[in-house]
Protein backbone atom coordinates (compact mmCIF):
# COMPACT_ATOMS: atom_id res chain seq x y z
CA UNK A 1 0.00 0.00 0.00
CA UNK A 2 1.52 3.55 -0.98
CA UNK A 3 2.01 5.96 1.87
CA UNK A 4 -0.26 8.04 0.31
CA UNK A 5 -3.27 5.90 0.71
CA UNK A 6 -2.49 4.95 4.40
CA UNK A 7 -2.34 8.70 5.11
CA UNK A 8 -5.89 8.79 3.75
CA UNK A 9 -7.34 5.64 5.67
CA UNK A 10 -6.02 7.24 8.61
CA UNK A 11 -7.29 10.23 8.07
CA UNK A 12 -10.65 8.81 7.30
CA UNK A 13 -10.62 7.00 10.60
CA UNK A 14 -10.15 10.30 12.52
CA UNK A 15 -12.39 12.54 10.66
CA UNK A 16 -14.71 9.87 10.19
CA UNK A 17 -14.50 10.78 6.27
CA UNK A 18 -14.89 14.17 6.36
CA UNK A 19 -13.08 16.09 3.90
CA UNK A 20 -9.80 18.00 4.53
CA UNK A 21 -11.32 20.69 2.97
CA UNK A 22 -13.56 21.34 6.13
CA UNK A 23 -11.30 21.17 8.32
CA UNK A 24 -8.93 23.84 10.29
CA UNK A 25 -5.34 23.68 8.44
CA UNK A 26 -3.24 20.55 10.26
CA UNK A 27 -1.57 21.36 13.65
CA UNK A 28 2.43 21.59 13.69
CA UNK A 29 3.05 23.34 10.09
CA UNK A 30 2.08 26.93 9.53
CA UNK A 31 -0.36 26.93 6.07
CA UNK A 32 1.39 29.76 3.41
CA UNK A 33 3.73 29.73 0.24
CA UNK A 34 6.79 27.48 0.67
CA UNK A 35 10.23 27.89 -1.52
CA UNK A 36 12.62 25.81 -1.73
CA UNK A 37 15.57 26.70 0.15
CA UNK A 38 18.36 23.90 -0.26
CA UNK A 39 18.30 21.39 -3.01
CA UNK A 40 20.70 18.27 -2.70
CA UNK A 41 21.26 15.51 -4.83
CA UNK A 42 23.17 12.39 -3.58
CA UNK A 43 25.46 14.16 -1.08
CA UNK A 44 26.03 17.46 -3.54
CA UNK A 45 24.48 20.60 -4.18
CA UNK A 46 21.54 21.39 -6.90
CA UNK A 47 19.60 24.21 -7.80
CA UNK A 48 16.23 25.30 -6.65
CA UNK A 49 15.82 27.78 -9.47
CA UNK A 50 13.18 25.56 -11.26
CA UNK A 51 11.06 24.66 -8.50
CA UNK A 52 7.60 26.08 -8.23
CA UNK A 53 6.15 27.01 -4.79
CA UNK A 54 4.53 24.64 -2.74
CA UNK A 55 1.42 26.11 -1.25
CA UNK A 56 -0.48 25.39 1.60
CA UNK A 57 -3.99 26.77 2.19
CA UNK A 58 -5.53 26.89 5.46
CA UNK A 59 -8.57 25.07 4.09
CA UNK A 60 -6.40 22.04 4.27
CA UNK A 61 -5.56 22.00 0.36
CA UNK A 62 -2.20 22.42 -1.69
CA UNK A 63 -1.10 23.00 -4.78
CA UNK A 64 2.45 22.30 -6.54
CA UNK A 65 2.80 23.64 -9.97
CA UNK A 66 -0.33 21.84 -11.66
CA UNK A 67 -0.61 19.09 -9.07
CA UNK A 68 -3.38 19.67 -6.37
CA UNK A 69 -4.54 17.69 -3.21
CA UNK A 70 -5.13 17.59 0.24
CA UNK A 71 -2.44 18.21 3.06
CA UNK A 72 -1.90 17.21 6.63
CA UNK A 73 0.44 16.27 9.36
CA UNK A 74 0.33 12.84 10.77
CA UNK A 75 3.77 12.00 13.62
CA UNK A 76 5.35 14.79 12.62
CA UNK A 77 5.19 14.53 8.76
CA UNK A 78 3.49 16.08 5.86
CA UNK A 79 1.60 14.13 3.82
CA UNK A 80 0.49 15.38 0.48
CA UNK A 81 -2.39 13.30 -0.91
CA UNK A 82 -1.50 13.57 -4.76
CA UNK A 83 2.27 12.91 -4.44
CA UNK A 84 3.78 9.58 -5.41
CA UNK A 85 7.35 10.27 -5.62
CA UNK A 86 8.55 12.64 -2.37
CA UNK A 87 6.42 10.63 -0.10
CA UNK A 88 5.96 12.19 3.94
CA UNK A 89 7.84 15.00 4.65
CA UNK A 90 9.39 15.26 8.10
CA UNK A 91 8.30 18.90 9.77
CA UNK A 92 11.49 20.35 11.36
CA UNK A 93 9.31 23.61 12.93
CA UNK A 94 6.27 25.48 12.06
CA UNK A 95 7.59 27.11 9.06
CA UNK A 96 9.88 24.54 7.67
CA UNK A 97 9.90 20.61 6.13
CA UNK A 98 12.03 18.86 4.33
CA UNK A 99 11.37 15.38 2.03
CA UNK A 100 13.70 13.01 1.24
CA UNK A 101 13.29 10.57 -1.53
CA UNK A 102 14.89 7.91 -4.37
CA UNK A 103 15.01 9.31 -8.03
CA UNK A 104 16.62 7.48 -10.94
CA UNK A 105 19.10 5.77 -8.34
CA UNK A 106 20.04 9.39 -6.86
CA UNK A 107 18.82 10.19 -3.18
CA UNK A 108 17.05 13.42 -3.13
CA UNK A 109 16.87 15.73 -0.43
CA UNK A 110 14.61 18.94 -0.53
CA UNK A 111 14.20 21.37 1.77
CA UNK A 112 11.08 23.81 1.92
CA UNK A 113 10.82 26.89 3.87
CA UNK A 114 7.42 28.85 4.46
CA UNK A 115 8.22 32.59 2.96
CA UNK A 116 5.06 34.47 4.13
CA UNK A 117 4.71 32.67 7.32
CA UNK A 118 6.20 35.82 9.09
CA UNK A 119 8.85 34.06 9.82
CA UNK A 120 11.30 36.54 8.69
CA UNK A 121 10.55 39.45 11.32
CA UNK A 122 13.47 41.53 12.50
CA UNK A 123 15.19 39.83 15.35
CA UNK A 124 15.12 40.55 18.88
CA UNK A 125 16.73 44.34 18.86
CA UNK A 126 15.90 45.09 16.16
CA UNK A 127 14.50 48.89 15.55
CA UNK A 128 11.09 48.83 14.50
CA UNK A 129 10.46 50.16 11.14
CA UNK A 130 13.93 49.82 9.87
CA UNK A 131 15.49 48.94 7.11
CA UNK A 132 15.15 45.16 5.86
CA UNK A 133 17.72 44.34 2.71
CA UNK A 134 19.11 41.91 0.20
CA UNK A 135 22.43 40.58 0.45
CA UNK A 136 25.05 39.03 -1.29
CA UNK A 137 28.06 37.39 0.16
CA UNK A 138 31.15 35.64 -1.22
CA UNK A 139 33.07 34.10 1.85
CA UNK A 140 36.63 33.11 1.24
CA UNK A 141 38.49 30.40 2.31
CA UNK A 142 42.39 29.90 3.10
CA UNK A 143 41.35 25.90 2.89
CA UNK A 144 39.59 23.43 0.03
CA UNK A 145 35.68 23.47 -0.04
CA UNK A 146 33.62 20.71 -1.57
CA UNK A 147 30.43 19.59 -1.60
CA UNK A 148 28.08 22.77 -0.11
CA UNK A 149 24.69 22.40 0.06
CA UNK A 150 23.09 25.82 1.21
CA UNK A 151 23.29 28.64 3.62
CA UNK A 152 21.81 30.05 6.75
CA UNK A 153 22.06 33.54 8.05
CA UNK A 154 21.29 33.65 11.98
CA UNK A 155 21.40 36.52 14.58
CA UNK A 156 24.46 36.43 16.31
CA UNK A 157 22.79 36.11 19.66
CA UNK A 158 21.20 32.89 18.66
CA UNK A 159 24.52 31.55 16.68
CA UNK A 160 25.25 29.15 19.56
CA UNK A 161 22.24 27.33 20.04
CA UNK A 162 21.49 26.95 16.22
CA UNK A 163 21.87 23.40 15.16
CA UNK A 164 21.97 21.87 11.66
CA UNK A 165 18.49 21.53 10.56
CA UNK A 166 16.96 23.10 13.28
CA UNK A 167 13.83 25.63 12.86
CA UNK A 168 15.27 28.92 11.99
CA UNK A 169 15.56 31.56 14.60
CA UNK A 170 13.46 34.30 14.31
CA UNK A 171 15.73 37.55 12.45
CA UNK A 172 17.23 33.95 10.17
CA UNK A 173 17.45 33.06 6.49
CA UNK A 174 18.66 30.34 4.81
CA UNK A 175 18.74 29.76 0.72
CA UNK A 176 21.27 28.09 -1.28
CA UNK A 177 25.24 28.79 -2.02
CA UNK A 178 27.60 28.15 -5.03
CA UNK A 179 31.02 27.16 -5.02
CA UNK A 180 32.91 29.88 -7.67
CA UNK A 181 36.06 28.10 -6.96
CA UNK A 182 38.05 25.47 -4.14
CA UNK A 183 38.13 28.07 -1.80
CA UNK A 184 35.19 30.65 -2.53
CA UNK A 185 31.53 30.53 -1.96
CA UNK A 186 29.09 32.89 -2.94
CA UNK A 187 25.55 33.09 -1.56
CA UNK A 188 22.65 35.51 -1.94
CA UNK A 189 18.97 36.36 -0.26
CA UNK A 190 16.20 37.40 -1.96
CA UNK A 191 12.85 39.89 -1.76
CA UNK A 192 11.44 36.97 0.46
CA UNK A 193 14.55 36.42 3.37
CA UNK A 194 15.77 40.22 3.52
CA UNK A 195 18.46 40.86 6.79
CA UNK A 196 17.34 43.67 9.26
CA UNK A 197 20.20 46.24 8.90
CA UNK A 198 22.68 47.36 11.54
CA UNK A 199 22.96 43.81 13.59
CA UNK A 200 25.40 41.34 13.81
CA UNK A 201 25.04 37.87 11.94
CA UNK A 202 27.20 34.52 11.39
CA UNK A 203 27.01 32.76 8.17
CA UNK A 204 26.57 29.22 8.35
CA UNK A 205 27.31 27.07 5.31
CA UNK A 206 25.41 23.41 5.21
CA UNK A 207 26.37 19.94 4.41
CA UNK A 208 23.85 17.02 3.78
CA UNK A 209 25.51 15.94 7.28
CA UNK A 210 26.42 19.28 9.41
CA UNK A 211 26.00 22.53 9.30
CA UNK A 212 29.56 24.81 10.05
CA UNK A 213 29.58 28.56 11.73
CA UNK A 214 32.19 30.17 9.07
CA UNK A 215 31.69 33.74 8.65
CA UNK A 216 30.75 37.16 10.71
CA UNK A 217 28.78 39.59 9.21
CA UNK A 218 28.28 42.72 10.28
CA UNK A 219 24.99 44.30 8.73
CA UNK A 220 25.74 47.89 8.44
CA UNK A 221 22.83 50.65 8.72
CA UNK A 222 22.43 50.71 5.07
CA UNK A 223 19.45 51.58 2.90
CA UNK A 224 19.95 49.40 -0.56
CA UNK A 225 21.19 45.85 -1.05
CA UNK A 226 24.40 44.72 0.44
CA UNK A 227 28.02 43.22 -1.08
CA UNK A 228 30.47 42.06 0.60
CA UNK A 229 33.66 39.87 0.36
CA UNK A 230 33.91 38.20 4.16
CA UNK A 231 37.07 36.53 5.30
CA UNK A 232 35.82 32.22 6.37
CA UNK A 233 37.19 29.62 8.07
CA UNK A 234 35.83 25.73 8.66
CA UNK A 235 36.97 26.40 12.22
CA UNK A 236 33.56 27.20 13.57
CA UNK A 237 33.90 27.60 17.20
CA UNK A 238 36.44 30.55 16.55
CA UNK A 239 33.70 32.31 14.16
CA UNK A 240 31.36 32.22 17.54
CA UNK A 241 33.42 33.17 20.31
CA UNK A 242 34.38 35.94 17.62
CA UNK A 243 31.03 36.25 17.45
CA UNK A 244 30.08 37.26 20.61
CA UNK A 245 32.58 40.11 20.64
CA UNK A 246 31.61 43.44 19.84
């Protein structure tokens, strides 16, 4: 029997067949548009340009590119009624899942995050009102880098308890990077997971396995999008203790 269809007997034995549509949106994922934030294929890095969004709808309904169905959380994991090939997805916090799968003897491992969840308020300190931008980083490395899966951007004052995979912090934002060369990465936000200027961040680069502090960046009060080049190292507990320096 396919997962999918064991979702829906259970679901029919709790709701005593009443539609999904009826119902209040599942409990433990927030309903809104999800992107794809960190595409990885067999251990390396892929591309989320092509993926559509994944919406949710509070009515208990989804829809991914022309594909439409009926959502819910069962144990922890989203089940999508229509889908054959991603199967559950395991919810990692209310605004984030991720789905692992087998495709064409690759392993497959997609991660969604909600982008008009509010999720992305300032963080804690932040001044109301201010400015919210894009940025782009490249972070450079004196060793080898290989095999980089994505990013995450978190407040420095929640840089230490930040684990790999974990629901984002509120003031984080996490996409995808690029390796330009052995010992460069470049990563950059977008109009949906803009940084609250004039804070302190560290940049976290992600593995399929781990997730490694590397870089500080120091948001300045600025008005328009933001460059930089940042210094990084693969020696992560020197990024936070330099971290919690000002």
């Amino acid at each position: 029997m396919r997962w999918h269809r064991l979702a829906a007997a259970v679901l029919a034995a709790v709701l005593g067949g009443a539609s999904l549509a009826a119902q209040a949106p599942p409990a433990g994922l927030a309903a809104g548009s999800y992107r794809c934030s960190s595409y990885n294929v067999s251990g390396a890095g892929g591309s989320c340009a092509n993926f559509s969004r994944l919406m949710l709808s509070a009515d208990g309904t989804y829809q991914y590119s022309s594909t439409t169905g009926e959502w819910t959380i069962i144990g922890g994991r989203l089940y999508l009624s229509a889908s054959e090939l991603w199967g559950p997805g395991l919810v990692l916090g209310r605004d984030t899942v991720r789905f692992e799968y087998d495709y064409s003897g690759r392993h497959m491992t997609v991660t969604w995050v909600c982008a008009e969840c509010g999720t992305f308020a300032p963080a804690p300190g932040a001044s109301p009102g201010g400015a919210s931008v894009g940025v782009t980083l490249t972070l450079q490395f004196r060793e080898s880098i290989d095999g980089v899966a994505g990013y995450v951007i978190v407040p420095a004052t929640a840089a230490r308890t930040y684990g790999h995979n974990a629901p984002l912090p509120p003031g984080a934002v996490m996409g995808q990077a690029w390796e330009t060369s052995r010992t460069s990465v470049r990563l950059a936000t977008n109009r949906d997971n803009r940084l609250p200027t004039g804070r302190r961040y560290v940049v976290f680069l992600s593995w399929p396995r781990e997730s490694i502090p590397v870089a500080i960046l120091d948001l300045p009060s600025v008005t328009t999008d933001y460059t930089a080049t940042l210094d990084a190292t693969l020696d992560g507990a020197s990024v936070l203790a330099r971290a919690g320096r000002q």
